[in-house]
Protein backbone atom coordinates (compact mmCIF):
# COMPACT_ATOMS: atom_id res chain seq x y z
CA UNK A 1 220.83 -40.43 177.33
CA UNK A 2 218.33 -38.02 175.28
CA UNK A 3 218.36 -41.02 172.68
CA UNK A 4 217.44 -43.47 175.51
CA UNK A 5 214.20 -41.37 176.93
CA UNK A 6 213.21 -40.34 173.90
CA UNK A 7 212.80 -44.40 172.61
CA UNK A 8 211.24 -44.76 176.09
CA UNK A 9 208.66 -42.27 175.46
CA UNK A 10 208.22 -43.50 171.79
CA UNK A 11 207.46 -47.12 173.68
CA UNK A 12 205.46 -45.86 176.10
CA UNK A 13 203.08 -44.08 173.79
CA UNK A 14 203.17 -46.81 170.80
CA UNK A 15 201.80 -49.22 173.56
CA UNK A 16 198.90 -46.84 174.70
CA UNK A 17 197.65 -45.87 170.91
CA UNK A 18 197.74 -49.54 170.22
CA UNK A 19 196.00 -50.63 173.35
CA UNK A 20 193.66 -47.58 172.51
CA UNK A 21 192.94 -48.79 168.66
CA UNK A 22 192.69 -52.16 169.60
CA UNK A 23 189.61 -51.19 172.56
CA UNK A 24 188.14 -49.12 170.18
CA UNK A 25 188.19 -51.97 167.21
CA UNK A 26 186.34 -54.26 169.65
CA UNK A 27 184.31 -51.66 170.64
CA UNK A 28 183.02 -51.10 167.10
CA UNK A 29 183.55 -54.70 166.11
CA UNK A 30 181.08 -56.36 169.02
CA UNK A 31 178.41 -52.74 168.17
CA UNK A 32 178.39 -54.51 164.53
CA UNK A 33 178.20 -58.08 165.64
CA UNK A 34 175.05 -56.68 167.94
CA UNK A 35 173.47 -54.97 164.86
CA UNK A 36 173.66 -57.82 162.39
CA UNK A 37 172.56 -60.56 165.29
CA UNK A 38 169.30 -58.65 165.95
CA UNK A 39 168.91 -58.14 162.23
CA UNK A 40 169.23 -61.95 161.58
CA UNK A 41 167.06 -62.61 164.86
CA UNK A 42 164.09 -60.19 163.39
């Protein structure tokens, strides 16, 4: 039973620090597409 929560917890947060990388990778990736489109617009 200890085995069994403790996966479920292990799930649980593997799910939120990947949904948290990938927001903050697509955060940073659009920033960089922003920067280098108004560089190539100037």
């Amino acid at each position: 039973m200890l085995f069994y929560n403790t996966s479920l917890h292990f799930l649980c947060f593997s799910v939120f620090l990947s949904s948290f990388l990938l927001n903050t990778i697509t955060q940073f990736c659009s920033s960089l597409c922003t920067m280098v489109w108004m560089k190539i617009i100037q």
